[in-house]
C-alpha atoms as a PDB file:
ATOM      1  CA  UNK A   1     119.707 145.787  38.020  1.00  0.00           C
ATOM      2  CA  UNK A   2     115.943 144.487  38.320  1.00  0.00           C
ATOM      3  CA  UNK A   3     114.671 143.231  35.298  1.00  0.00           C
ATOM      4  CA  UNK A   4     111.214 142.537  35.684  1.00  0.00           C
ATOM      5  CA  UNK A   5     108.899 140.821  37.776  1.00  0.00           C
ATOM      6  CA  UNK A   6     106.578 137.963  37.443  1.00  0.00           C
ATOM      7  CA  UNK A   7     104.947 136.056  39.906  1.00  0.00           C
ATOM      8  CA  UNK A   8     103.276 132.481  39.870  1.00  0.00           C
ATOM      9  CA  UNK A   9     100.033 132.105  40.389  1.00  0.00           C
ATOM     10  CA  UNK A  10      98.133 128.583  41.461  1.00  0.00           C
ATOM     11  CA  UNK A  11      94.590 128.489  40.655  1.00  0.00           C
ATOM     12  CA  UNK A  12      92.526 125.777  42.811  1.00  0.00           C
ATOM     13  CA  UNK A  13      91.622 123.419  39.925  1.00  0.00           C
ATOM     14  CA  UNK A  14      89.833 123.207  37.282  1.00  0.00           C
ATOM     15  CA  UNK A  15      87.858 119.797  35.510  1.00  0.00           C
ATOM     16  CA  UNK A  16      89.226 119.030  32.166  1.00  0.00           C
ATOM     17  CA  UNK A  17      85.927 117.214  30.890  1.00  0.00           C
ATOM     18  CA  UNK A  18      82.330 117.985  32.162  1.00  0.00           C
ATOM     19  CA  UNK A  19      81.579 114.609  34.594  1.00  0.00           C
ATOM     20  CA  UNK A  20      85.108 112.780  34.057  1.00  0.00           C
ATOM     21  CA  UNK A  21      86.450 113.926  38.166  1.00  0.00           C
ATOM     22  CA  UNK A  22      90.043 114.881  36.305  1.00  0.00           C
ATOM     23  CA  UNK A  23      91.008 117.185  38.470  1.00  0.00           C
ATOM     24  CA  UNK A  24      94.768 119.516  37.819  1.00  0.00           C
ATOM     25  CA  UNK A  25      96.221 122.077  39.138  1.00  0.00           C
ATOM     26  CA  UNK A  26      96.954 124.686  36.682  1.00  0.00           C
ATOM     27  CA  UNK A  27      99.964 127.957  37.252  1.00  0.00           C
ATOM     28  CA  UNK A  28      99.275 131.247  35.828  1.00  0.00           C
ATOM     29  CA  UNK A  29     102.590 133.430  35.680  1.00  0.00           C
ATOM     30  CA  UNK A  30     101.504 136.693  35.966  1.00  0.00           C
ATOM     31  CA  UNK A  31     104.053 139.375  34.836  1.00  0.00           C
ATOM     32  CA  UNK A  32     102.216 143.006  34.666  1.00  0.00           C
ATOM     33  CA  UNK A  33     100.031 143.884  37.652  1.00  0.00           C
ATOM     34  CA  UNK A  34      97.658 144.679  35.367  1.00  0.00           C
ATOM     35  CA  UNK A  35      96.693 140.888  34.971  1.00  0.00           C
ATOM     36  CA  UNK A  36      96.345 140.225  38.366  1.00  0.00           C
ATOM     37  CA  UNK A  37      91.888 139.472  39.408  1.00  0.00           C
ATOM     38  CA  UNK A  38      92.539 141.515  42.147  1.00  0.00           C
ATOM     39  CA  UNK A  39      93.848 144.585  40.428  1.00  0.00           C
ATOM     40  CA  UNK A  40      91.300 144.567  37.703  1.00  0.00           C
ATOM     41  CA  UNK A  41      88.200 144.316  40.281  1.00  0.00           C
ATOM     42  CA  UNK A  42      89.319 147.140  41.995  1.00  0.00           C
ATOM     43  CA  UNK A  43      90.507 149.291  39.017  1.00  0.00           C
ATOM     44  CA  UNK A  44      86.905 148.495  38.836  1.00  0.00           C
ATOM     45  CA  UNK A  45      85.678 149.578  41.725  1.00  0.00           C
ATOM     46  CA  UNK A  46      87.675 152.881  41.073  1.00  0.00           C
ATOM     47  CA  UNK A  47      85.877 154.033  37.941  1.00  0.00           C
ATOM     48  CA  UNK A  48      82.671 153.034  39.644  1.00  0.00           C
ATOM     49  CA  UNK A  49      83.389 155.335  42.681  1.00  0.00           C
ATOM     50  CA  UNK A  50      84.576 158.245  39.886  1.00  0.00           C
ATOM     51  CA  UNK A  51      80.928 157.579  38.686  1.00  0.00           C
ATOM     52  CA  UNK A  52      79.085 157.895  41.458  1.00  0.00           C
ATOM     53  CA  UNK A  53      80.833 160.627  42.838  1.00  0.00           C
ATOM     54  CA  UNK A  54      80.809 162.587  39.559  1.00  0.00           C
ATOM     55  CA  UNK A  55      77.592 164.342  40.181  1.00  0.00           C
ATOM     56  CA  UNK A  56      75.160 165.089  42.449  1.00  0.00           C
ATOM     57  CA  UNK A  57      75.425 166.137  46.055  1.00  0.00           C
ATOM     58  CA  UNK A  58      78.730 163.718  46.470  1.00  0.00           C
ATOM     59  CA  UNK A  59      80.370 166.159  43.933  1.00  0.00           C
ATOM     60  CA  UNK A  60      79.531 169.086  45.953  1.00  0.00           C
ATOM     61  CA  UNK A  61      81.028 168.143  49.263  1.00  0.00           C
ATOM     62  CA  UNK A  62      84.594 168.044  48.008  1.00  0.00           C
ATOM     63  CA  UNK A  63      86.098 166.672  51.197  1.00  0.00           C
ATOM     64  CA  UNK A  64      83.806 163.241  51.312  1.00  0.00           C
ATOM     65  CA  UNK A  65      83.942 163.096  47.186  1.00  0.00           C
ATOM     66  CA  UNK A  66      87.920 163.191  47.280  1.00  0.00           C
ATOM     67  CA  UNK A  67      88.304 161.288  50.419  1.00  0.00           C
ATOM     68  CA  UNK A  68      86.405 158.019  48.951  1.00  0.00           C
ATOM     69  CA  UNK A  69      88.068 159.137  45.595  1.00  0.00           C
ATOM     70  CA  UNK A  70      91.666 158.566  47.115  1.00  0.00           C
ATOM     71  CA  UNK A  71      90.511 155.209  49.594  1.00  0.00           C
ATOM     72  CA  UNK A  72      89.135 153.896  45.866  1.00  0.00           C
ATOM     73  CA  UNK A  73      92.548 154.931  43.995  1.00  0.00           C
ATOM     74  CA  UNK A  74      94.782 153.598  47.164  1.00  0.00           C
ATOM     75  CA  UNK A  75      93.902 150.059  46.360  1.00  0.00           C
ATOM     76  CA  UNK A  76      95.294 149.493  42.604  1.00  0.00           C
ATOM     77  CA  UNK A  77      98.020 151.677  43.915  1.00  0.00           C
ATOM     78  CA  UNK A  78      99.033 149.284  46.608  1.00  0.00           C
ATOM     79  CA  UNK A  79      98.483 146.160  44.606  1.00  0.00           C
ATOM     80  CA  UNK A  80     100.531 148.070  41.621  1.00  0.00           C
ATOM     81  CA  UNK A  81     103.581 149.093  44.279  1.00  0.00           C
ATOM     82  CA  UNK A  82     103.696 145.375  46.032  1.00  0.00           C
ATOM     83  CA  UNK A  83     103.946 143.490  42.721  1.00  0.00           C
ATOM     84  CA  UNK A  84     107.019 145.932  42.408  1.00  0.00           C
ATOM     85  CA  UNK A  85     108.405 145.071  45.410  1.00  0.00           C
ATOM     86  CA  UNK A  86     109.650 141.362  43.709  1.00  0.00           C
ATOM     87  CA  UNK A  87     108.966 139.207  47.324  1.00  0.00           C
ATOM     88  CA  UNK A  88     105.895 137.521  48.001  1.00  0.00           C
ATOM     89  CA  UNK A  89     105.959 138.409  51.510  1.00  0.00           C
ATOM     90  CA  UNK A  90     106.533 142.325  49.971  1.00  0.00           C
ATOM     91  CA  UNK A  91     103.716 141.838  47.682  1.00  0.00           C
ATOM     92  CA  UNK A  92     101.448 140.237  50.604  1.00  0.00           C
ATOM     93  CA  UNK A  93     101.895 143.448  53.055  1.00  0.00           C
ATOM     94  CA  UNK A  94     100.494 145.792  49.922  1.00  0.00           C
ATOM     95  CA  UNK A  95      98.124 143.397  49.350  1.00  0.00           C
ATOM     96  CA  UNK A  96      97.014 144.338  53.366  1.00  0.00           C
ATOM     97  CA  UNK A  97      96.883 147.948  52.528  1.00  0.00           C
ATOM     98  CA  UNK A  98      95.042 147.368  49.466  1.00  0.00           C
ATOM     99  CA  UNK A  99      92.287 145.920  51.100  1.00  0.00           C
ATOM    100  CA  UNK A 100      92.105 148.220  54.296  1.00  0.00           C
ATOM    101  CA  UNK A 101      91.528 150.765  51.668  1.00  0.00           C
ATOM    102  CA  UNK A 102      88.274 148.658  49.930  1.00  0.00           C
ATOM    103  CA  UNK A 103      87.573 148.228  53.789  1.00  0.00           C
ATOM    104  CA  UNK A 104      88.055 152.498  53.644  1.00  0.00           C
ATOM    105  CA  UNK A 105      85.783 152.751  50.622  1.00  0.00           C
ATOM    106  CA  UNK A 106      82.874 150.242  51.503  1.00  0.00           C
ATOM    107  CA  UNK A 107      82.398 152.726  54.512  1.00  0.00           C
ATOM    108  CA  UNK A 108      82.192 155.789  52.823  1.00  0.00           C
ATOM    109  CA  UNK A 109      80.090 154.149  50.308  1.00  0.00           C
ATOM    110  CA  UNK A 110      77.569 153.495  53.628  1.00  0.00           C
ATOM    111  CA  UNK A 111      78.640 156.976  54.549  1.00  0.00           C
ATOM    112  CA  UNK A 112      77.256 158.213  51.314  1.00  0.00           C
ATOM    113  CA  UNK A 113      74.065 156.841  51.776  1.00  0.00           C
ATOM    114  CA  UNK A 114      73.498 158.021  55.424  1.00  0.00           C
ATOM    115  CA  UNK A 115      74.194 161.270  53.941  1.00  0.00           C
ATOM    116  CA  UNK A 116      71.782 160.874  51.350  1.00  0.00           C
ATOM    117  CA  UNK A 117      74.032 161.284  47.991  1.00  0.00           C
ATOM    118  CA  UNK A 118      73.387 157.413  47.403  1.00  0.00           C
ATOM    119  CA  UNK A 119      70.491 155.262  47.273  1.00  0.00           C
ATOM    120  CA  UNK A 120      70.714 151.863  48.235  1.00  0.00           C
ATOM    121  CA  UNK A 121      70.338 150.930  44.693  1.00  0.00           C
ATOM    122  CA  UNK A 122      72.771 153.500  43.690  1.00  0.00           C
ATOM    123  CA  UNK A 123      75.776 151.878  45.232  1.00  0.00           C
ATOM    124  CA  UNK A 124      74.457 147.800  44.666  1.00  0.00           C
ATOM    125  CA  UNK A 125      77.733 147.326  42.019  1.00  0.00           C
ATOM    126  CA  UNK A 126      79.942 149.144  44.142  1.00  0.00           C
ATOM    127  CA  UNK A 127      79.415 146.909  47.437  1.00  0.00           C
ATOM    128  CA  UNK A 128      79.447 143.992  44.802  1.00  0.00           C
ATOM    129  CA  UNK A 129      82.813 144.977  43.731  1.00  0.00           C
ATOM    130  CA  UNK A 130      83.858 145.416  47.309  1.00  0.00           C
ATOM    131  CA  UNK A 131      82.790 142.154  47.882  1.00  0.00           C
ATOM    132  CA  UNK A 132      84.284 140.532  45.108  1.00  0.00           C
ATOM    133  CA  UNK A 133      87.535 142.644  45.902  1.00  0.00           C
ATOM    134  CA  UNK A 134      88.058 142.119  49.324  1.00  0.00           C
ATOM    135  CA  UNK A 135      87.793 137.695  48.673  1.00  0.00           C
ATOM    136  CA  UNK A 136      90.067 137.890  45.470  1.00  0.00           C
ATOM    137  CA  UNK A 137      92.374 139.779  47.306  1.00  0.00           C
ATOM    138  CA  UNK A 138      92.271 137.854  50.547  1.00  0.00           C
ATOM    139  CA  UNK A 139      92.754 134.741  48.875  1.00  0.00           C
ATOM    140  CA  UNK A 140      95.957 136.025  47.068  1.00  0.00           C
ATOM    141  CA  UNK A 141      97.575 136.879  50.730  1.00  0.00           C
ATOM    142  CA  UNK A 142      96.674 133.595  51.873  1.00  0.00           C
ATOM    143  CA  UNK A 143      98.764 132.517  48.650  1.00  0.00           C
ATOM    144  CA  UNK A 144     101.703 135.089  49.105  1.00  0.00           C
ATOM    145  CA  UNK A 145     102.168 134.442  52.683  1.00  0.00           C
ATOM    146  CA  UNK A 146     102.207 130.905  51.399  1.00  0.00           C
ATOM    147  CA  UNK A 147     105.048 131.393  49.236  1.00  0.00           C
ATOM    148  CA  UNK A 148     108.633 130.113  51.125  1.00  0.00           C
ATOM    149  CA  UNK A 149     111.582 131.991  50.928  1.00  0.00           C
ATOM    150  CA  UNK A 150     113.811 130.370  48.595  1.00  0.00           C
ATOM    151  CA  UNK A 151     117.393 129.591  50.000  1.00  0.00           C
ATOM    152  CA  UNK A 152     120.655 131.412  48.955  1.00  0.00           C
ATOM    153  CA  UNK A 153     122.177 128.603  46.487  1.00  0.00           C
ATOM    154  CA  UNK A 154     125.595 129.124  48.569  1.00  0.00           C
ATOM    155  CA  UNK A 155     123.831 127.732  51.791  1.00  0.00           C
END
């Protein structure tokens, strides 16, 4: 029986007092994926897609609106479904998928605007939130694949 799931997370470091140089590491047990940077930015990203692809002429051609609708969705999915999974190494392979879908929906969002649905201006957030989604994410592989396997105890 699996009773839950948490996962600890190591920040870089953080100064306790403006000037002083202190410098400690800090751990962040994160036990929803909800909590997780990486899910929240691109939960983000999500709605902002939903928005942009509400209305005008990305709403009327159903095939780009739900493809970029589903790359958008696919990444808290993965995230969500690899925190499940209870292994760093698990967790770090969703992580993968997660971000070859922001890879996914940073095209189409290009894609829109050769198409002419978007402006450049339209989509600034959106490629912000890409951005921002793609290093949070990145840096939490580096930090799952990081992770070593703990030992059986009977070994």
């Amino acid at each position: 029986m699996v009773r839950g799931s948490s996962f600890v997370v190591r920040r870089s470091s953080f100064t306790a007092s403006e000037g002083t140089g202190f410098d400690r590491r800090i751990r962040t047990v994160v036990k929803r994926f909800e909590d997780l940077e990486a899910w929240q930015i691109a939960d983000e990203l999500k709605r902002e897609v939903y928005a942009l692809t509400e209305t005008g002429p990305a709403s009327k051609d159903f095939k780009f609106r739900d493809q970029i609708r589903d790359s958008a969705a696919s990444m808290t999915k993965n995230i969500a479904e690899g925190f499940g999974r209870f292994r760093p190494a698990d967790f770090a392979w969703f992580m993968e998928f997660s971000t070859s879908s922001t890879m996914e929906t940073k095209d189409s969002l290009k894609d829109g605007v050769d198409r002419g649905y978007f402006t450049p201006e339209r989509v600034t957030r959106a490629r912000a939130l890409v951005e921002r989604s793609l290093r949070v994410s990145t840096r939490l592989i580096v930090y799952l694949k990081g992770c070593r396997k703990k030992k059986p105890p009977f070994l």
